[in-house]
PDB file of N, CA and C in Angstrom:
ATOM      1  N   UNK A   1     116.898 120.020  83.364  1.00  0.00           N
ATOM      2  CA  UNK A   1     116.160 120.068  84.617  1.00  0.00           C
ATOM      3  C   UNK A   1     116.622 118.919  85.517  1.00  0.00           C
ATOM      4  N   UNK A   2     116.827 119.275  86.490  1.00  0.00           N
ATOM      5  CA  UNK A   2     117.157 118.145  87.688  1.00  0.00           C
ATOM      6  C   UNK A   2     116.213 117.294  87.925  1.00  0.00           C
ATOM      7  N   UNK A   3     116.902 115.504  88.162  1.00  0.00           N
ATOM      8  CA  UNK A   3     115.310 114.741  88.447  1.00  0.00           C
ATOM      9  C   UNK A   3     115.504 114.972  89.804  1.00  0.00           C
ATOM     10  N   UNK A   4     114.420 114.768  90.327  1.00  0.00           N
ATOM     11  CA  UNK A   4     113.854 114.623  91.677  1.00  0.00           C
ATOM     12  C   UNK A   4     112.454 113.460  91.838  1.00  0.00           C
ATOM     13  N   UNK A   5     112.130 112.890  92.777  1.00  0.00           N
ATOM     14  CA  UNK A   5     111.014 112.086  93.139  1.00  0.00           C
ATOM     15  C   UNK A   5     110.241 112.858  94.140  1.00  0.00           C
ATOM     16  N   UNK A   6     109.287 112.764  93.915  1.00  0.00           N
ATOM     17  CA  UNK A   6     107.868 112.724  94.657  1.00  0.00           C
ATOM     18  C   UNK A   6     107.693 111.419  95.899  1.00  0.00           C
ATOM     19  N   UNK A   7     107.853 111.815  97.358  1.00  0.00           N
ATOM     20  CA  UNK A   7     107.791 110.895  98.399  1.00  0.00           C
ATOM     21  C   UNK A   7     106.682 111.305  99.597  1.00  0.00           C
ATOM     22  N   UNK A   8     106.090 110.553  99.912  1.00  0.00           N
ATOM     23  CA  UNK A   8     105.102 110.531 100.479  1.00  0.00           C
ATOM     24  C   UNK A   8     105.014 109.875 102.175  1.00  0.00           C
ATOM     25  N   UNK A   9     104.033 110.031 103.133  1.00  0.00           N
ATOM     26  CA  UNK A   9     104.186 108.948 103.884  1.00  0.00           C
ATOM     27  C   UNK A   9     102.491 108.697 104.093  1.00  0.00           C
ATOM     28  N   UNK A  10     101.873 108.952 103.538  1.00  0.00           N
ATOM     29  CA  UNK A  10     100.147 108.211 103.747  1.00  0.00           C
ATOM     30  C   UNK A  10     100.057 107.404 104.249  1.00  0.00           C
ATOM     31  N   UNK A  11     100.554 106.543 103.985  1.00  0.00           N
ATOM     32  CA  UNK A  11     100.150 104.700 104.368  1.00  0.00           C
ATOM     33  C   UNK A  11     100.768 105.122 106.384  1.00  0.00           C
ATOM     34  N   UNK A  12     102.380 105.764 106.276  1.00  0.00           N
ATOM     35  CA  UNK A  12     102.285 105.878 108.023  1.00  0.00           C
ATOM     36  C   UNK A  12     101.441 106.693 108.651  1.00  0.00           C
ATOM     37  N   UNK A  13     100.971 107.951 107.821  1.00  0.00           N
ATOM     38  CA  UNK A  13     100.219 108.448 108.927  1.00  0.00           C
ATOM     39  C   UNK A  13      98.445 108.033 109.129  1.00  0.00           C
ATOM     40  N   UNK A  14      98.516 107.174 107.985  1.00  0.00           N
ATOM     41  CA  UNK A  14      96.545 106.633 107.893  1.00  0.00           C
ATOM     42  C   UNK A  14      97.120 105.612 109.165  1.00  0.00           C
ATOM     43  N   UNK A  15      98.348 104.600 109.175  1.00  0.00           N
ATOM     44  CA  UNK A  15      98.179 103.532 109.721  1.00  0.00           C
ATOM     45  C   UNK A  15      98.109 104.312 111.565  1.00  0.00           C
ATOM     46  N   UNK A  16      99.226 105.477 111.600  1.00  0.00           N
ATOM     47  CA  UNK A  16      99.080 105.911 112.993  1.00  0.00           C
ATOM     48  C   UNK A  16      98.005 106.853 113.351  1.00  0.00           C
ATOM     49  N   UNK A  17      96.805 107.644 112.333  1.00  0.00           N
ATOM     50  CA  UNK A  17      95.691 107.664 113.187  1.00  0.00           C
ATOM     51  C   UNK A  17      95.073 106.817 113.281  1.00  0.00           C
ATOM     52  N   UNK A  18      94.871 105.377 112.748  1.00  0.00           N
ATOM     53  CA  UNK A  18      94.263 104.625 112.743  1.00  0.00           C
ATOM     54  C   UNK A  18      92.640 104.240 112.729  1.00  0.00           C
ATOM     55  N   UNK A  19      92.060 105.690 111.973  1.00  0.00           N
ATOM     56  CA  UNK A  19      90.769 106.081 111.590  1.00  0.00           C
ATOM     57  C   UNK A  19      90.213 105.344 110.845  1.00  0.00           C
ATOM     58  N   UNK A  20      91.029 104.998 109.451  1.00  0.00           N
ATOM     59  CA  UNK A  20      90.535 105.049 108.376  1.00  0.00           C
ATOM     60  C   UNK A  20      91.398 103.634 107.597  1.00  0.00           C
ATOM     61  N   UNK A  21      91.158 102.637 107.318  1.00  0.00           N
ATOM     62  CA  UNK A  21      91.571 101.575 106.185  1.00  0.00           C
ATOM     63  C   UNK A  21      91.667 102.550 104.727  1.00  0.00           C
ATOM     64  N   UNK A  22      92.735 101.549 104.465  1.00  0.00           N
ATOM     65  CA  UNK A  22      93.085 102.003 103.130  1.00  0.00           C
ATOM     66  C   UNK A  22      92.137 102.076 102.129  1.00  0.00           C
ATOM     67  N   UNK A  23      90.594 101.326 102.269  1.00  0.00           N
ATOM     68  CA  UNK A  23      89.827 101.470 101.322  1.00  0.00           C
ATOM     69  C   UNK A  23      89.039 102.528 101.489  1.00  0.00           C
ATOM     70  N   UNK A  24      88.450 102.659 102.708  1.00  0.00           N
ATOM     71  CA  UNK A  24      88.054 104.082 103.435  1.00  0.00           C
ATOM     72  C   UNK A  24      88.993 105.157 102.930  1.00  0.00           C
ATOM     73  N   UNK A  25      89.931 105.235 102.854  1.00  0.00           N
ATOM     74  CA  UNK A  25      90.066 106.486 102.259  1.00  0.00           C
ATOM     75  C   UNK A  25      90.314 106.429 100.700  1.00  0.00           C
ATOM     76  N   UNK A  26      90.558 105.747 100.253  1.00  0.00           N
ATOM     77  CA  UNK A  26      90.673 105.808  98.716  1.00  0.00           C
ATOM     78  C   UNK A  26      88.952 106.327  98.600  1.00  0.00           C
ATOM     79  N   UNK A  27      87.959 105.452  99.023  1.00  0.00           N
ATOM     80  CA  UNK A  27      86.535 105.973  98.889  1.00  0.00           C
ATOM     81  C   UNK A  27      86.023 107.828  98.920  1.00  0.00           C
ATOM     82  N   UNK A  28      86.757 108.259 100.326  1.00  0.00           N
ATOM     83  CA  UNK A  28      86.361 109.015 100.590  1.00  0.00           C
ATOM     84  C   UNK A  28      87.100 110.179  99.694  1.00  0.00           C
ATOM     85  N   UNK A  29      88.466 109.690  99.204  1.00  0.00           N
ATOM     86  CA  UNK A  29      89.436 110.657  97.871  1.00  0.00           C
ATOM     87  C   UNK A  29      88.631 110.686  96.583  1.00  0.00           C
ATOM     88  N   UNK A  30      88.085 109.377  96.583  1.00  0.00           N
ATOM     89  CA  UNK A  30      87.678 109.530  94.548  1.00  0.00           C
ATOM     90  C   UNK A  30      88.640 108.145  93.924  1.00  0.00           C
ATOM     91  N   UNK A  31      89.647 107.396  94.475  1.00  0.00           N
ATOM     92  CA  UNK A  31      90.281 106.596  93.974  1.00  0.00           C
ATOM     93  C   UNK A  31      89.831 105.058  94.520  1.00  0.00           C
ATOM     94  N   UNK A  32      90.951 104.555  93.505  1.00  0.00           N
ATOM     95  CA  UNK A  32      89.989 102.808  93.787  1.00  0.00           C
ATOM     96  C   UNK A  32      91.099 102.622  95.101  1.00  0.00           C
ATOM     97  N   UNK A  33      90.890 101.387  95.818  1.00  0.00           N
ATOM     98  CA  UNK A  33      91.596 100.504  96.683  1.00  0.00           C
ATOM     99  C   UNK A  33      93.002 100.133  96.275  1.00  0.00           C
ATOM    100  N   UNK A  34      93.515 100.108  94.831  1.00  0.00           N
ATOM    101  CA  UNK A  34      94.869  99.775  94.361  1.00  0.00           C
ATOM    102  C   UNK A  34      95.049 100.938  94.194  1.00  0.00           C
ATOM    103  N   UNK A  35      94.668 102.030  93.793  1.00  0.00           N
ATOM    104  CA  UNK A  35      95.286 103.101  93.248  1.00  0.00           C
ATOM    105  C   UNK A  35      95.874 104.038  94.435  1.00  0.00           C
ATOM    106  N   UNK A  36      95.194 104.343  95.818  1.00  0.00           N
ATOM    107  CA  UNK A  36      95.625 104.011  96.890  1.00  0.00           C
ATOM    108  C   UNK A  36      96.653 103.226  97.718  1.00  0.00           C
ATOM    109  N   UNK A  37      96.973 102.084  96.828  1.00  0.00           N
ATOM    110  CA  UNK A  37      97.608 101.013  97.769  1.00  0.00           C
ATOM    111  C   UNK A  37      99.113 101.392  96.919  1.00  0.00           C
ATOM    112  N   UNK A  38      99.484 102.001  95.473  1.00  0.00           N
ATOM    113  CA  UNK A  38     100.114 102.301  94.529  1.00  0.00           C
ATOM    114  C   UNK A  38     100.997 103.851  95.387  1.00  0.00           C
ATOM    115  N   UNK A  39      99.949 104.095  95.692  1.00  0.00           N
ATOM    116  CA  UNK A  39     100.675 105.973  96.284  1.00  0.00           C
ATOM    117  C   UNK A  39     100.733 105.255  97.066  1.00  0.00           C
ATOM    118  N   UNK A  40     100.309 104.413  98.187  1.00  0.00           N
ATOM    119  CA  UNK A  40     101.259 104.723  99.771  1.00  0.00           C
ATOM    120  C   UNK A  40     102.682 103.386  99.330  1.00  0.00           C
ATOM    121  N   UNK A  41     102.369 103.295  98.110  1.00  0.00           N
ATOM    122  CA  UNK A  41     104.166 102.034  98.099  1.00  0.00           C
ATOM    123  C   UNK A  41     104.968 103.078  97.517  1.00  0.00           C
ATOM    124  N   UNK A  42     104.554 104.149  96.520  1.00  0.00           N
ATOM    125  CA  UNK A  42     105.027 105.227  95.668  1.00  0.00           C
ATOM    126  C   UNK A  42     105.319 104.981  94.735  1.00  0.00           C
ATOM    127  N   UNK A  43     104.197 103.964  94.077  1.00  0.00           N
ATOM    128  CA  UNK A  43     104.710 104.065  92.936  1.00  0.00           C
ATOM    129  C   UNK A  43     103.638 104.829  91.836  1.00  0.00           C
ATOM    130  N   UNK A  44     103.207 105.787  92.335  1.00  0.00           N
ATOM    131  CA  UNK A  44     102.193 106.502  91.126  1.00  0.00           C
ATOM    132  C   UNK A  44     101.870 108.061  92.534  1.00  0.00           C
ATOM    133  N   UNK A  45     102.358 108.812  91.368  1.00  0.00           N
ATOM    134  CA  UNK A  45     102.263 109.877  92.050  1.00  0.00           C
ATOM    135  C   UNK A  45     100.928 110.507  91.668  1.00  0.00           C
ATOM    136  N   UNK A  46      99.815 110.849  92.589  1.00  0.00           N
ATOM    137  CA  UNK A  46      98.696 111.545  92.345  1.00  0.00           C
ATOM    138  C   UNK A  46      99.013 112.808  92.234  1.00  0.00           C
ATOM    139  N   UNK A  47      97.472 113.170  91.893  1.00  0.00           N
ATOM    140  CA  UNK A  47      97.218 114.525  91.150  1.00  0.00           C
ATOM    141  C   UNK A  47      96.929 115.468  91.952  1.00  0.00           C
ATOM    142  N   UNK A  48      97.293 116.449  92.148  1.00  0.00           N
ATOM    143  CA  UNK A  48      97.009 117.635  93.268  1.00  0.00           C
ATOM    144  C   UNK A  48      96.304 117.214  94.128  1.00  0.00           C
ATOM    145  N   UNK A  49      94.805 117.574  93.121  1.00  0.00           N
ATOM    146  CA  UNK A  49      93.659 117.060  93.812  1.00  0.00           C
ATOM    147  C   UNK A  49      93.385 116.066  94.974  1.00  0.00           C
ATOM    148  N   UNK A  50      93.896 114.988  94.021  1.00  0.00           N
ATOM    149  CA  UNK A  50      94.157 113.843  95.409  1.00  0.00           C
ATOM    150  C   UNK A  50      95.181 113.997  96.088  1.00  0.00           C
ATOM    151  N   UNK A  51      96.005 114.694  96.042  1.00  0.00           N
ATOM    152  CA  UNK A  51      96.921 114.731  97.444  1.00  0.00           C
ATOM    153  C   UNK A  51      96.087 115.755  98.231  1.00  0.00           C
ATOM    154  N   UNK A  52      95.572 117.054  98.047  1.00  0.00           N
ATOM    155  CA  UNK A  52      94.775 117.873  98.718  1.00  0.00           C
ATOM    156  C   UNK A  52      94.068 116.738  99.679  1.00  0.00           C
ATOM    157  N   UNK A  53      93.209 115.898  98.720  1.00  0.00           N
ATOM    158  CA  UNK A  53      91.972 115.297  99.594  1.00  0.00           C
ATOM    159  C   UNK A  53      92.370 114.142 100.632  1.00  0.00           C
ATOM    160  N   UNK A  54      93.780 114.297 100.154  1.00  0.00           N
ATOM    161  CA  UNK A  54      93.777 113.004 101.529  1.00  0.00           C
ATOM    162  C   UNK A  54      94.351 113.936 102.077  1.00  0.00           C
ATOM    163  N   UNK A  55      95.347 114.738 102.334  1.00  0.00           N
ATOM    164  CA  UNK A  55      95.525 115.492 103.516  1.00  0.00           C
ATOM    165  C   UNK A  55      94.594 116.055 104.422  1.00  0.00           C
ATOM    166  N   UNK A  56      93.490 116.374 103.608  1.00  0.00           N
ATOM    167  CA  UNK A  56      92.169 116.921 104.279  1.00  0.00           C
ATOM    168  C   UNK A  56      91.993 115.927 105.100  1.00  0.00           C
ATOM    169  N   UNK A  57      91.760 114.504 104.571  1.00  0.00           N
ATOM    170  CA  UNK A  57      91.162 113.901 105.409  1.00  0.00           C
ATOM    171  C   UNK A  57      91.986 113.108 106.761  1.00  0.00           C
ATOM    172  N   UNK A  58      93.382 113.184 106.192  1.00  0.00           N
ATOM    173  CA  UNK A  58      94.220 112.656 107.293  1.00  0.00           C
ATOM    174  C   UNK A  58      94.687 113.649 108.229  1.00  0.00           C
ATOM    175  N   UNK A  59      94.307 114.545 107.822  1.00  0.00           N
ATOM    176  CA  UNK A  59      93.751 116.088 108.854  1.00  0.00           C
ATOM    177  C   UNK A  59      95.730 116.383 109.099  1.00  0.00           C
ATOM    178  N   UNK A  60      96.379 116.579 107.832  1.00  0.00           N
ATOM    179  CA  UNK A  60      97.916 116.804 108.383  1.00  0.00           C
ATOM    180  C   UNK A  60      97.764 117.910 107.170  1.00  0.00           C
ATOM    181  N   UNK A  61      98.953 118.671 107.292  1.00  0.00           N
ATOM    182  CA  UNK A  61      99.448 119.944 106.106  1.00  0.00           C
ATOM    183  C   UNK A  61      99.911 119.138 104.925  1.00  0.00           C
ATOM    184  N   UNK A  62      99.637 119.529 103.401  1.00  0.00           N
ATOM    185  CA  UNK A  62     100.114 118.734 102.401  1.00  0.00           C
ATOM    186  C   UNK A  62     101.706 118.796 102.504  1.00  0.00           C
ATOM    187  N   UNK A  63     102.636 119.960 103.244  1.00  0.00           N
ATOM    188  CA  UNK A  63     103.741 119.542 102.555  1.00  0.00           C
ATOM    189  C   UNK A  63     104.483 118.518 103.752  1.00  0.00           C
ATOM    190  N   UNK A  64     103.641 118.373 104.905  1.00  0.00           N
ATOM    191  CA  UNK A  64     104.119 117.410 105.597  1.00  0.00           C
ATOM    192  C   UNK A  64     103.760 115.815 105.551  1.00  0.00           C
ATOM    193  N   UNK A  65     102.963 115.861 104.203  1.00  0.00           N
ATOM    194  CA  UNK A  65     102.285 114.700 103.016  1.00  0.00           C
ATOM    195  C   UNK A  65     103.187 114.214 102.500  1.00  0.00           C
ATOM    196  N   UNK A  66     103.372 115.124 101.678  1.00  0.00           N
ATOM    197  CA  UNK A  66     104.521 114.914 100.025  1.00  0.00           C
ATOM    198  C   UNK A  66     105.147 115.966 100.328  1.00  0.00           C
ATOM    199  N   UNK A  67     106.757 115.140  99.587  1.00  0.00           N
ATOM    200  CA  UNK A  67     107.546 116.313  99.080  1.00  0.00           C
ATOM    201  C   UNK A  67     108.276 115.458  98.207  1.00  0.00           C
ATOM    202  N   UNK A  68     109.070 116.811  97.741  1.00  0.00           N
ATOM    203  CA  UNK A  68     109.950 116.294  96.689  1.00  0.00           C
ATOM    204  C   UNK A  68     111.226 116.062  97.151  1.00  0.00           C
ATOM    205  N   UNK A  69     112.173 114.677  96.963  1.00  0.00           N
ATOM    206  CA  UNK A  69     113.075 114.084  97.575  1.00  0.00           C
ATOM    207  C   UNK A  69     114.109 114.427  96.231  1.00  0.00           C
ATOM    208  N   UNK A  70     114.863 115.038  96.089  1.00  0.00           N
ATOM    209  CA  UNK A  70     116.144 115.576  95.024  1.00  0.00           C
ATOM    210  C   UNK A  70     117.736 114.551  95.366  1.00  0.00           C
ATOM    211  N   UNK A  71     117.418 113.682  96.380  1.00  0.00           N
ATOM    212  CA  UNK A  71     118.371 112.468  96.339  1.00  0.00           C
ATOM    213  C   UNK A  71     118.212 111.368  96.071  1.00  0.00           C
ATOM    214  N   UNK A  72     117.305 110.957  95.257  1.00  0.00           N
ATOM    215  CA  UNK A  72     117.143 109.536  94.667  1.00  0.00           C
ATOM    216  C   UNK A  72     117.806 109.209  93.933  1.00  0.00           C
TER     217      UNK A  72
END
């Protein structure tokens, strides 16, 4: 199987609506403040679930969230 990475941009698009602090939304996902601060550096890829719930809340489409980057 081919590796590929899981890449994200959360941290730019929380910082450019500028709604919500990083703890605010980890709260409003279900996750702590580091575990949050871990996905927007990339280094821990969440679970569906939590990618669903922050897209919900950063009000964007998941695959314009995450995708999978096959050139790392």
């Amino acid at each position: 199987m081919k590796e590929f990475t899981i890449k994200n941009k959360v941290k730019l698009v929380r910082i450019e609506k500028g709604r919500l602090t990083q703890g605010e939304l980890a709260k409003l996902v279900g996750v702590t403040r580091q575990t949050m601060n871990l996905i927007e550096a990339q280094k821990y890829n969440p679970t569906i679930r939590v990618c669903l719930l922050i897209s919900k809340h950063l009000e964007i489409p998941l695959d314009e969230l995450f995708w999978i980057d096959e050139n790392h």
